[in-house]
PDB file of N, CA and C in Angstrom:
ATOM      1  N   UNK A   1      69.927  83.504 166.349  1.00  0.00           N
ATOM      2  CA  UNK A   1      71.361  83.456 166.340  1.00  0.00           C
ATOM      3  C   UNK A   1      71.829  82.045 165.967  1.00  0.00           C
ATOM      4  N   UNK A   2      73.038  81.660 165.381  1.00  0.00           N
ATOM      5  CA  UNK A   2      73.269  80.837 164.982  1.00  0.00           C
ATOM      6  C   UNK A   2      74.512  79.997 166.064  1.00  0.00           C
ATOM      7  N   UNK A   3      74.036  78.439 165.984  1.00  0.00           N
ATOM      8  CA  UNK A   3      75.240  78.104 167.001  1.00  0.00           C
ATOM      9  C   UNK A   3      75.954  77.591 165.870  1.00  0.00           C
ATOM     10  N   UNK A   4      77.487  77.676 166.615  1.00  0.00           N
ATOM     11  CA  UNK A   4      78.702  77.332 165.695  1.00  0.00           C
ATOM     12  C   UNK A   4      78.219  75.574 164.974  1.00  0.00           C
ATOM     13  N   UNK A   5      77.264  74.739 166.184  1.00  0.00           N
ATOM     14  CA  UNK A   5      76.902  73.553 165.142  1.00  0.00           C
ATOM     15  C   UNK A   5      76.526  73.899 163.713  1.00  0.00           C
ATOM     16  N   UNK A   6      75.291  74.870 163.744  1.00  0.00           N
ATOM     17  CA  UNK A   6      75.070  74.982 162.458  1.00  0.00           C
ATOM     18  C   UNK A   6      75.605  75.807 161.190  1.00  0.00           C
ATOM     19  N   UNK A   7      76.560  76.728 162.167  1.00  0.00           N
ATOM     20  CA  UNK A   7      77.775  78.002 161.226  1.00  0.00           C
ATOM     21  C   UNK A   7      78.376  76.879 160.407  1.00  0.00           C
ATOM     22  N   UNK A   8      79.099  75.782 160.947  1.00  0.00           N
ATOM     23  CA  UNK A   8      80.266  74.957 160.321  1.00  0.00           C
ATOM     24  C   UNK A   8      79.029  73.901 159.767  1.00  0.00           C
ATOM     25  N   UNK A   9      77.672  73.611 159.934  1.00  0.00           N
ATOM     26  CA  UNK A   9      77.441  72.688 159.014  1.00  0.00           C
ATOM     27  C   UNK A   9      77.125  73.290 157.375  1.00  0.00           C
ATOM     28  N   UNK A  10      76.790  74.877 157.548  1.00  0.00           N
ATOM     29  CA  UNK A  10      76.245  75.254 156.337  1.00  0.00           C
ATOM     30  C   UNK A  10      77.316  75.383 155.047  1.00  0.00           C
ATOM     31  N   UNK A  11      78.629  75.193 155.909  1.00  0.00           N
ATOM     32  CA  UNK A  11      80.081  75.205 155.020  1.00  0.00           C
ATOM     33  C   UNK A  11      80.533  73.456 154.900  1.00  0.00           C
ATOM     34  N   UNK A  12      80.080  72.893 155.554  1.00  0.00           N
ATOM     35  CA  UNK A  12      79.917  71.332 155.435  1.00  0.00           C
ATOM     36  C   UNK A  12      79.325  71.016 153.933  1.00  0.00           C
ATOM     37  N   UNK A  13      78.198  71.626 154.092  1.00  0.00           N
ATOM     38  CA  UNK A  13      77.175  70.413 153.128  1.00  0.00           C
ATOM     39  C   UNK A  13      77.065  71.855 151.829  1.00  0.00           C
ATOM     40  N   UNK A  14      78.162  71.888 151.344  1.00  0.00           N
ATOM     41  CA  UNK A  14      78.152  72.548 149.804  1.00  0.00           C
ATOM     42  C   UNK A  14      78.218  71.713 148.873  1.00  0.00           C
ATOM     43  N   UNK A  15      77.437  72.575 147.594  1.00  0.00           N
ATOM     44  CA  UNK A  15      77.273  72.317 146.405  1.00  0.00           C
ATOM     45  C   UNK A  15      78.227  72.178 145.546  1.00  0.00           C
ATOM     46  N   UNK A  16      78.700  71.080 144.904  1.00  0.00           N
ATOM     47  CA  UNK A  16      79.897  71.011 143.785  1.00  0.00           C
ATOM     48  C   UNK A  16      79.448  72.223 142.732  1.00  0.00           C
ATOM     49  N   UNK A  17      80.567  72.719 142.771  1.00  0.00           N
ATOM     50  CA  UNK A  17      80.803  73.829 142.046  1.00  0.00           C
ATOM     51  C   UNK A  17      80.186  73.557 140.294  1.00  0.00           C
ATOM     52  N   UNK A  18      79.510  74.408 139.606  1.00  0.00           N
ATOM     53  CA  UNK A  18      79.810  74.242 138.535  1.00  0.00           C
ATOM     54  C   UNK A  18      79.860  75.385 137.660  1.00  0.00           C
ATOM     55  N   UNK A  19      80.771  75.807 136.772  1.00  0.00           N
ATOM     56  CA  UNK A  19      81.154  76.893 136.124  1.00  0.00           C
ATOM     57  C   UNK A  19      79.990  77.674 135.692  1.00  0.00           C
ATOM     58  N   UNK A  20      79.467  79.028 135.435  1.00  0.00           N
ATOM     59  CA  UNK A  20      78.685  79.640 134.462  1.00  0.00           C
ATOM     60  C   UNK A  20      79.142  79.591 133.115  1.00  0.00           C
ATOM     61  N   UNK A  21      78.017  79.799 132.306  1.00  0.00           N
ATOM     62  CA  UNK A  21      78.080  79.877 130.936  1.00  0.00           C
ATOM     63  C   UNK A  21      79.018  81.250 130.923  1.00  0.00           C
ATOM     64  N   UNK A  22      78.766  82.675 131.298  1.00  0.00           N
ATOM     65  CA  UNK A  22      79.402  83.798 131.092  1.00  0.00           C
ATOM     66  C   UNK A  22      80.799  83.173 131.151  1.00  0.00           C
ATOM     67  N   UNK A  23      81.423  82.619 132.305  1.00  0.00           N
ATOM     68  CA  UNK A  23      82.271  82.297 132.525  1.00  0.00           C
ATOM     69  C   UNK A  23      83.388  81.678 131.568  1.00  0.00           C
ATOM     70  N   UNK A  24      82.643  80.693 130.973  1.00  0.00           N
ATOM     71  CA  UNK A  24      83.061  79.850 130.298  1.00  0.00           C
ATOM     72  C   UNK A  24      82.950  80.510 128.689  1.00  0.00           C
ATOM     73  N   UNK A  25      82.434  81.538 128.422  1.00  0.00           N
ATOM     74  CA  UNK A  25      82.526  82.359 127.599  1.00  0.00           C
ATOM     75  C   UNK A  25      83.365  83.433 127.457  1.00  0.00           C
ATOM     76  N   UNK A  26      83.758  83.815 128.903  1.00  0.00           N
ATOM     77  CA  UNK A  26      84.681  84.528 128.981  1.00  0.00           C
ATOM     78  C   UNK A  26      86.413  84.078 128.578  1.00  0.00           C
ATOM     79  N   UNK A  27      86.006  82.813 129.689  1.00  0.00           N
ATOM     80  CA  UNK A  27      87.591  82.052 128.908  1.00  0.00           C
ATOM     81  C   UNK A  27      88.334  81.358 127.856  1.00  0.00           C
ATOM     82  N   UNK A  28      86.549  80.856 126.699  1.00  0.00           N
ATOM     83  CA  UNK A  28      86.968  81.149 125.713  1.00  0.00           C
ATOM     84  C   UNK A  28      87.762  82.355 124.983  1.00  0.00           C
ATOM     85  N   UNK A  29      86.666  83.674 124.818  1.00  0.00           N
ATOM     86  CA  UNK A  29      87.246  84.551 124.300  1.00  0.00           C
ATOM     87  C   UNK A  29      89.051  85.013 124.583  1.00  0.00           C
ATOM     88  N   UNK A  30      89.015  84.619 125.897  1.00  0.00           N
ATOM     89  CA  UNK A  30      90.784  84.746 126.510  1.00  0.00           C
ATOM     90  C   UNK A  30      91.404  83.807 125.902  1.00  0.00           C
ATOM     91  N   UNK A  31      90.747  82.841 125.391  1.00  0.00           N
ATOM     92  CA  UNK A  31      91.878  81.758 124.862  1.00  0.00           C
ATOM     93  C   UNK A  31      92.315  82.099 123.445  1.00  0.00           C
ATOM     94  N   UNK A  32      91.264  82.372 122.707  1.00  0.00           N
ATOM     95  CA  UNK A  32      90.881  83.086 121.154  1.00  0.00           C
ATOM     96  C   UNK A  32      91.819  84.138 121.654  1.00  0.00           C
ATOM     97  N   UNK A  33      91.806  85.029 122.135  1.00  0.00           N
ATOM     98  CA  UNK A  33      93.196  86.097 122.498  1.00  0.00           C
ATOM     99  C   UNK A  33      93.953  86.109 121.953  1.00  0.00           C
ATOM    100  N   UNK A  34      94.592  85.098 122.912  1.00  0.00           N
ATOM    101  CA  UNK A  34      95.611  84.428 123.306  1.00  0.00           C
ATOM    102  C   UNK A  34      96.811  84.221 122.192  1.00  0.00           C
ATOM    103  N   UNK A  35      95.448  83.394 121.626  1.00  0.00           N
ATOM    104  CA  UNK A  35      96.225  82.594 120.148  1.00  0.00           C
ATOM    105  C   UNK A  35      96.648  83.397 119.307  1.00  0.00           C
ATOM    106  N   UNK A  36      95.359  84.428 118.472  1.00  0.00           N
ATOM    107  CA  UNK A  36      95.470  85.763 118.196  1.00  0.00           C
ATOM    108  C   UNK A  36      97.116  86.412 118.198  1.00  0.00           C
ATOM    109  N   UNK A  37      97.346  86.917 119.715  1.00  0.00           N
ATOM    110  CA  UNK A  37      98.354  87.374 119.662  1.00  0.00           C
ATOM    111  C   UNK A  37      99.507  86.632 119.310  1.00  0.00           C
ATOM    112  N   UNK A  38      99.508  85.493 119.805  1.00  0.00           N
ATOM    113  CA  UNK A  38     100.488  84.693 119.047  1.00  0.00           C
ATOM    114  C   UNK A  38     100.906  84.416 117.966  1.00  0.00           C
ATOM    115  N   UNK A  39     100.264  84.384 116.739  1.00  0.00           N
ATOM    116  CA  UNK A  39     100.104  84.096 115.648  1.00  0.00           C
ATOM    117  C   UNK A  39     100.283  85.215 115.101  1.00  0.00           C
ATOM    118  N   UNK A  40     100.176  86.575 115.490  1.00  0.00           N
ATOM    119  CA  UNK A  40     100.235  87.672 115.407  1.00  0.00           C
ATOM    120  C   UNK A  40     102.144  87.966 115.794  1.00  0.00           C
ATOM    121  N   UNK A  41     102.352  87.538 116.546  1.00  0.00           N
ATOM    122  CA  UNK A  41     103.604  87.765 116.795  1.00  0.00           C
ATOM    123  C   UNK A  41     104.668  86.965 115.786  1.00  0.00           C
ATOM    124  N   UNK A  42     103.968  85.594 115.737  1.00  0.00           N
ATOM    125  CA  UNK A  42     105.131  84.741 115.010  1.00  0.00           C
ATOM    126  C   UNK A  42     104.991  85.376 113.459  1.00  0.00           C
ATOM    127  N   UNK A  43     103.669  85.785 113.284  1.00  0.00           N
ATOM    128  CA  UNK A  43     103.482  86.469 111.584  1.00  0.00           C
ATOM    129  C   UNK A  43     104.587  87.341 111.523  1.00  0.00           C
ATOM    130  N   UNK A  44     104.609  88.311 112.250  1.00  0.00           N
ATOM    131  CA  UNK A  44     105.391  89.548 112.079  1.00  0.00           C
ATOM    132  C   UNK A  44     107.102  89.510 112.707  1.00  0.00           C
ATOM    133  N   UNK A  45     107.290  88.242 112.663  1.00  0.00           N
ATOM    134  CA  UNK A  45     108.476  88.041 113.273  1.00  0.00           C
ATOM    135  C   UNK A  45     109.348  87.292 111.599  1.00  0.00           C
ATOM    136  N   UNK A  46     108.446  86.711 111.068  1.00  0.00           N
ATOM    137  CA  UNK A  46     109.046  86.292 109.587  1.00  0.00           C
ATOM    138  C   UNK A  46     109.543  86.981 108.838  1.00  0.00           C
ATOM    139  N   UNK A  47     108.966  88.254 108.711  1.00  0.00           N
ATOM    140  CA  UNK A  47     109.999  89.017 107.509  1.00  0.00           C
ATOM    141  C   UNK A  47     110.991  89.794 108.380  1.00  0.00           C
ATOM    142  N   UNK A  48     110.776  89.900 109.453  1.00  0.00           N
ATOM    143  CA  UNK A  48     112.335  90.732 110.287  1.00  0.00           C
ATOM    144  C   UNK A  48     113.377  89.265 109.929  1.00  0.00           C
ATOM    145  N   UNK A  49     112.724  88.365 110.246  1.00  0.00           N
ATOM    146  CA  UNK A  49     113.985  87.031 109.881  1.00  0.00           C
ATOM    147  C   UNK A  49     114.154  87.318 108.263  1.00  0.00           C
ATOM    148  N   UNK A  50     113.752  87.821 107.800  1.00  0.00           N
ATOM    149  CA  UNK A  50     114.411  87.111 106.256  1.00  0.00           C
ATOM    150  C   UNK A  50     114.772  88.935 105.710  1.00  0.00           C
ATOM    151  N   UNK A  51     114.294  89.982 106.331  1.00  0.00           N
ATOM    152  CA  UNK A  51     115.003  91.592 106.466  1.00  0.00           C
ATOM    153  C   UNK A  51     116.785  90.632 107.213  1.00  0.00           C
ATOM    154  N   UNK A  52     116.782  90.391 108.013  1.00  0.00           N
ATOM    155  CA  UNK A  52     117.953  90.235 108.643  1.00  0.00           C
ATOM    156  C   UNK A  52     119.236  89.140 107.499  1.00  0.00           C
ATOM    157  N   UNK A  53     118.466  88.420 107.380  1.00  0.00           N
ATOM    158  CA  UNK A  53     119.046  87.045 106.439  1.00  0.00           C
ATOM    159  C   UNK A  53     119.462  88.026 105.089  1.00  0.00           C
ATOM    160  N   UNK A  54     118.579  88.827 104.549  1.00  0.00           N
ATOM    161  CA  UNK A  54     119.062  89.970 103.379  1.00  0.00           C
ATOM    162  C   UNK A  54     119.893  91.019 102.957  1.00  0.00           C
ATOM    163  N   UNK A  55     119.971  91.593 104.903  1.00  0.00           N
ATOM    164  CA  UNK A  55     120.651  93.193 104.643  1.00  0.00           C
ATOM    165  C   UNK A  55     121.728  92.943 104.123  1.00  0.00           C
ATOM    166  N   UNK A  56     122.444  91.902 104.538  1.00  0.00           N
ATOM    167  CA  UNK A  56     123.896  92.015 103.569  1.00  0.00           C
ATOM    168  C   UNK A  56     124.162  92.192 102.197  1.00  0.00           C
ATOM    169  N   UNK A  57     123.003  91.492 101.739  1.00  0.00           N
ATOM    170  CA  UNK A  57     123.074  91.450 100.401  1.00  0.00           C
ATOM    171  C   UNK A  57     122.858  92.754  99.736  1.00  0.00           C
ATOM    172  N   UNK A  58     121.293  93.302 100.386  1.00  0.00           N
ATOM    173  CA  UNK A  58     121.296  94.485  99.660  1.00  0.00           C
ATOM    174  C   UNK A  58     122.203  95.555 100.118  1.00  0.00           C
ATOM    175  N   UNK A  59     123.151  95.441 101.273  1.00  0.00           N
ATOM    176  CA  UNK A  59     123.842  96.357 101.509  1.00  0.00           C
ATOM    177  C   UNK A  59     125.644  96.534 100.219  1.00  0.00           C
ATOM    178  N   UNK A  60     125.684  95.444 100.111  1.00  0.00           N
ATOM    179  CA  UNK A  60     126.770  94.869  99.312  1.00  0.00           C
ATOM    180  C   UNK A  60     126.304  95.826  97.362  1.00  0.00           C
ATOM    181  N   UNK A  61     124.996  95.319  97.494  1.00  0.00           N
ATOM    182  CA  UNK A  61     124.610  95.739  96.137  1.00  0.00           C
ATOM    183  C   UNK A  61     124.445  97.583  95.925  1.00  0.00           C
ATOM    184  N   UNK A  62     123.737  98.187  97.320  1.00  0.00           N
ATOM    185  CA  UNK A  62     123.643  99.305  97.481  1.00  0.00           C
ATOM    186  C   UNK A  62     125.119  99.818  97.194  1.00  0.00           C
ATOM    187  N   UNK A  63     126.430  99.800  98.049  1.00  0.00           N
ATOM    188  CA  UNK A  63     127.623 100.135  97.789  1.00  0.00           C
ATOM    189  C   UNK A  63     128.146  99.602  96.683  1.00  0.00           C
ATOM    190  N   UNK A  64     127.730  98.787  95.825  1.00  0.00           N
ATOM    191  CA  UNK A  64     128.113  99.022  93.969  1.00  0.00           C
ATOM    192  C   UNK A  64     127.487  99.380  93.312  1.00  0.00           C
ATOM    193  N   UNK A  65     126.524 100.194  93.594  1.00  0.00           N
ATOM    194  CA  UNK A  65     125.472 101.214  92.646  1.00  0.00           C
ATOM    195  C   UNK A  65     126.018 102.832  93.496  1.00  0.00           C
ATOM    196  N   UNK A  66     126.419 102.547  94.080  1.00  0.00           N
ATOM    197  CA  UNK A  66     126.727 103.810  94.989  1.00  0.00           C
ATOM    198  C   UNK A  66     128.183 104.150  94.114  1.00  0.00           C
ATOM    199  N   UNK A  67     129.076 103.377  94.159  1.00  0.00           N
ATOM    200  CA  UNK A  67     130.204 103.456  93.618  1.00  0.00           C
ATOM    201  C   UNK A  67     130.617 103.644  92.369  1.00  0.00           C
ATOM    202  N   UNK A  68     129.155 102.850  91.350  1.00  0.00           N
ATOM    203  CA  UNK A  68     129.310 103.272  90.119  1.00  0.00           C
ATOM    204  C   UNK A  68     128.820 104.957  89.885  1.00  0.00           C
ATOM    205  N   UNK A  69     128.193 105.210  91.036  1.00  0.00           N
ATOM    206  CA  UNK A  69     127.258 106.535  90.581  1.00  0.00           C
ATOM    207  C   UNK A  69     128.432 107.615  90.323  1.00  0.00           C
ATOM    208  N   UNK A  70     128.959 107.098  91.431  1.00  0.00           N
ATOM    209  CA  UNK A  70     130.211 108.186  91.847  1.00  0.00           C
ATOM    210  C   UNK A  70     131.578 108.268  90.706  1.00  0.00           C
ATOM    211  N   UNK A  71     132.098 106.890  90.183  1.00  0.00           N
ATOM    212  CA  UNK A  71     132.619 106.588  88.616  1.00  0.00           C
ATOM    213  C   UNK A  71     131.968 107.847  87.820  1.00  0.00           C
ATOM    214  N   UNK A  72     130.230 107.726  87.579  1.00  0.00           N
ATOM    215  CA  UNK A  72     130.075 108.144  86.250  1.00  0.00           C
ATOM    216  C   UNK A  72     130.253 110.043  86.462  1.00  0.00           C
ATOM    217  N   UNK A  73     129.652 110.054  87.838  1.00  0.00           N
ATOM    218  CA  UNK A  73     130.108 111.936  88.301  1.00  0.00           C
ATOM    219  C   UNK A  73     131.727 111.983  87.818  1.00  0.00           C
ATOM    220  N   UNK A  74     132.067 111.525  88.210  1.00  0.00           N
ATOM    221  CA  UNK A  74     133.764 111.630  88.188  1.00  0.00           C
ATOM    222  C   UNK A  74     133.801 111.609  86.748  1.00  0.00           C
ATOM    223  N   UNK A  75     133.510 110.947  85.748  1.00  0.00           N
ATOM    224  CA  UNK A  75     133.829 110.612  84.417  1.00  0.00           C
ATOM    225  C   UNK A  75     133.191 111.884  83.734  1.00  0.00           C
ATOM    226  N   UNK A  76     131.753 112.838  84.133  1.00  0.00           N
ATOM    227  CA  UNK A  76     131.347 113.302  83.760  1.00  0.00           C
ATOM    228  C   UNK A  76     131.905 114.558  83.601  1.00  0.00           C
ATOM    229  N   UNK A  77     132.422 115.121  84.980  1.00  0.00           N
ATOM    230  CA  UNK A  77     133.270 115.910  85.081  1.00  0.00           C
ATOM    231  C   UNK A  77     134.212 116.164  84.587  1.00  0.00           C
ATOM    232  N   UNK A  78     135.173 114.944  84.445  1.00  0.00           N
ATOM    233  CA  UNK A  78     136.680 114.611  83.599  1.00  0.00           C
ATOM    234  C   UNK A  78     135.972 115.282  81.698  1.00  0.00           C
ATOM    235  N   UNK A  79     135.044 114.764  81.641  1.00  0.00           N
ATOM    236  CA  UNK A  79     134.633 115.181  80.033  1.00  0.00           C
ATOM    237  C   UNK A  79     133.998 116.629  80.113  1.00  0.00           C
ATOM    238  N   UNK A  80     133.419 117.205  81.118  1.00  0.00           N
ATOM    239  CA  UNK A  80     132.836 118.513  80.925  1.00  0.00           C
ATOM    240  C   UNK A  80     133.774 119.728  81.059  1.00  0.00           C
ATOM    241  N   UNK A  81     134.795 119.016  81.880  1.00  0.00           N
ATOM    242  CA  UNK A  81     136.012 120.062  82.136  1.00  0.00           C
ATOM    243  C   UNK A  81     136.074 121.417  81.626  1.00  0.00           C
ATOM    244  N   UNK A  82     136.245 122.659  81.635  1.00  0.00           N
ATOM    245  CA  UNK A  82     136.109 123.677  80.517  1.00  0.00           C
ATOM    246  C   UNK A  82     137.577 123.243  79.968  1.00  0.00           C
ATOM    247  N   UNK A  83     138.802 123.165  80.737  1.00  0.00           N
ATOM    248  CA  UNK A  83     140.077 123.197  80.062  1.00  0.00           C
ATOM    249  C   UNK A  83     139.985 121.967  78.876  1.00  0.00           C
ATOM    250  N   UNK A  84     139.626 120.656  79.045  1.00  0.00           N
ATOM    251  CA  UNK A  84     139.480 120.328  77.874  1.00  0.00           C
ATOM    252  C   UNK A  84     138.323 120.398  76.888  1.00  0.00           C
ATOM    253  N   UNK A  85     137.288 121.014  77.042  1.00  0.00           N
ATOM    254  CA  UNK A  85     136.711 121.743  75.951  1.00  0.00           C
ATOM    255  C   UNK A  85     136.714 122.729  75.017  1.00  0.00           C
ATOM    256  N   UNK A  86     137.732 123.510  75.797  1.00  0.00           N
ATOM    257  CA  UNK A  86     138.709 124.633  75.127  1.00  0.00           C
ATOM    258  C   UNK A  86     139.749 123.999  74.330  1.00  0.00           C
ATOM    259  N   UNK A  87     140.112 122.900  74.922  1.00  0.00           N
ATOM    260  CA  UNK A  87     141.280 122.347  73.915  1.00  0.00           C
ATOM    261  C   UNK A  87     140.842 121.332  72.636  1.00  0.00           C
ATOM    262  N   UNK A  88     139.678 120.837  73.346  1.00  0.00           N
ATOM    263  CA  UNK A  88     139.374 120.320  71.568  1.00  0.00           C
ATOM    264  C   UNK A  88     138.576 121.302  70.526  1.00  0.00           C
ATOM    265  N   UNK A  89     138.417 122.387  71.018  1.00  0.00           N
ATOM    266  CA  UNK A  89     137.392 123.528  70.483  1.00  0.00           C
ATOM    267  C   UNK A  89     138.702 123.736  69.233  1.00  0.00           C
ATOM    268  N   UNK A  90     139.689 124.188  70.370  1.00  0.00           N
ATOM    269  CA  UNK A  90     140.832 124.849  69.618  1.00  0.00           C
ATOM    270  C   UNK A  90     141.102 124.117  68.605  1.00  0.00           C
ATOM    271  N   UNK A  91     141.271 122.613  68.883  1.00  0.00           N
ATOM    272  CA  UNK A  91     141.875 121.766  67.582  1.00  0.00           C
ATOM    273  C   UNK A  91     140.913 121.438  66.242  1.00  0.00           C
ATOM    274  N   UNK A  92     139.577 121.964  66.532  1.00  0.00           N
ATOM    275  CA  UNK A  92     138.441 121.339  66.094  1.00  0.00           C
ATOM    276  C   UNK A  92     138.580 122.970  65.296  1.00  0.00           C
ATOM    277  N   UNK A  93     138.812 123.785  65.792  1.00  0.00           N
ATOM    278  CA  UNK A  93     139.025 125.185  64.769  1.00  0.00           C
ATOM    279  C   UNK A  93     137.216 125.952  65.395  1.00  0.00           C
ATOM    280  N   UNK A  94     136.844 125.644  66.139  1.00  0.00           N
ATOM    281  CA  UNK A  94     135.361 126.346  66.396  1.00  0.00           C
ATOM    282  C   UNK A  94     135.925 127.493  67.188  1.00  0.00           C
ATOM    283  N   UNK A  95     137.113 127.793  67.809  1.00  0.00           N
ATOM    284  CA  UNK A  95     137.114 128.993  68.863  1.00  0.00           C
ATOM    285  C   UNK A  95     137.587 130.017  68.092  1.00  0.00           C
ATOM    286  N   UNK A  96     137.368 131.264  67.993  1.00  0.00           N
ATOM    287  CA  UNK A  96     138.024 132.371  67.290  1.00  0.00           C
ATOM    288  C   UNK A  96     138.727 132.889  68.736  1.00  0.00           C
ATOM    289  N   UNK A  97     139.888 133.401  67.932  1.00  0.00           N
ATOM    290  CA  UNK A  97     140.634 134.321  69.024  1.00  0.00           C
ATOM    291  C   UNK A  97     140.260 135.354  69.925  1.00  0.00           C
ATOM    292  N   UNK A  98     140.135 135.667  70.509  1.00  0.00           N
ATOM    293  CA  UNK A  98     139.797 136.949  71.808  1.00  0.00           C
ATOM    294  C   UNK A  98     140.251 137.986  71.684  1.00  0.00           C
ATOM    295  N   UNK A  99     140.311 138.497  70.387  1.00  0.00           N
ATOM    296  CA  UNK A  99     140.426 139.850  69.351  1.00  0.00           C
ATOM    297  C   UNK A  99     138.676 139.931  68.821  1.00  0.00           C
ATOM    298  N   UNK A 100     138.476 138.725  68.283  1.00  0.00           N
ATOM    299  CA  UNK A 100     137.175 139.212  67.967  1.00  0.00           C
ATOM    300  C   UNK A 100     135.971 138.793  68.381  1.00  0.00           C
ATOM    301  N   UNK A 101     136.003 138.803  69.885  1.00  0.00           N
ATOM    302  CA  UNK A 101     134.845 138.282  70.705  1.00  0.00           C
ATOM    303  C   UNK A 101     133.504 139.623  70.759  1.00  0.00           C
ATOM    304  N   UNK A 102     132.450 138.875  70.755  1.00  0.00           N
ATOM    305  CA  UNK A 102     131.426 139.747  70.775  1.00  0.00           C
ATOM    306  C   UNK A 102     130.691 139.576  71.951  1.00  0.00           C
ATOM    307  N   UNK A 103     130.509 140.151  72.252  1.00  0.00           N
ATOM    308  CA  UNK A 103     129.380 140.304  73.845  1.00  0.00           C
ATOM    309  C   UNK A 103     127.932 140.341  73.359  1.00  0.00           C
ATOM    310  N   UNK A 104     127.067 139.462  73.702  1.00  0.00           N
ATOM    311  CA  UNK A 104     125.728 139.382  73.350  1.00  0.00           C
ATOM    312  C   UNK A 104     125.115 140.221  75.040  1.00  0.00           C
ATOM    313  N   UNK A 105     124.300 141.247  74.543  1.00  0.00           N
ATOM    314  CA  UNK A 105     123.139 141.966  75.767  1.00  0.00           C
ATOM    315  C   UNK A 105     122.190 141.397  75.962  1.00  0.00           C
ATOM    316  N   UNK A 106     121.476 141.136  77.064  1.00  0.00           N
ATOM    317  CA  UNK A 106     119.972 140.870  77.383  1.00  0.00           C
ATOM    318  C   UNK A 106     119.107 141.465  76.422  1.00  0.00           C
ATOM    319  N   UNK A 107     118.190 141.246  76.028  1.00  0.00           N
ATOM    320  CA  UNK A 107     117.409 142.630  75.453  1.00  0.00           C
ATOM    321  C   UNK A 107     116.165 142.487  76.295  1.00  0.00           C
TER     322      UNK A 107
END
């Protein structure tokens, strides 16, 4: 059995600590991590900064390609019109009157 003299001397007279290799391998690799993720974060944080610094622009450019699209529908329409294709037909002399229209069949 042990008397408390020698319980408290065996916690007395310790060995200075010194790290393991695993150890110290381990906290490398945690440091390598570490960095890793960091560098990882600031990478992927650059083009959201310069997406953000941009949208205006391409949003500005999107709504004048949008607007012209919509011009040329509109313009296209204005020219496909049937009423004025009938009317330059007429002046142009290509329409015959609706006395002598012919009906074409499937065959």
């Amino acid at each position: 059995m042990q008397t408390s003299k020698s319980f408290s001397a065996q916690f007395s007279e310790t060995k200075p600590w010194k790290p393991d290799r695993t150890m110290l391998v381990v906290y490398l690799i945690f440091g390598l991590s570490l960095c890793v993720f960091g560098a990882s974060i600031w990478f992927s944080s650059y083009p959201k900064n310069v997406y953000i610094q941009r949208k205006p622009q391409f949003e500005d450019k999107q709504e004048r390609i949008q607007n012209e699209i919509q011009a040329l529908l509109l313009e296209e329409s204005n020219l496909t019109e049937v009423a004025r294709i009938r009317k330059i037909s007429k002046e142009l002399g290509f329409v015959e009157s609706a006395d002598n229209w012919i009906e074409l069949k499937d065959r």
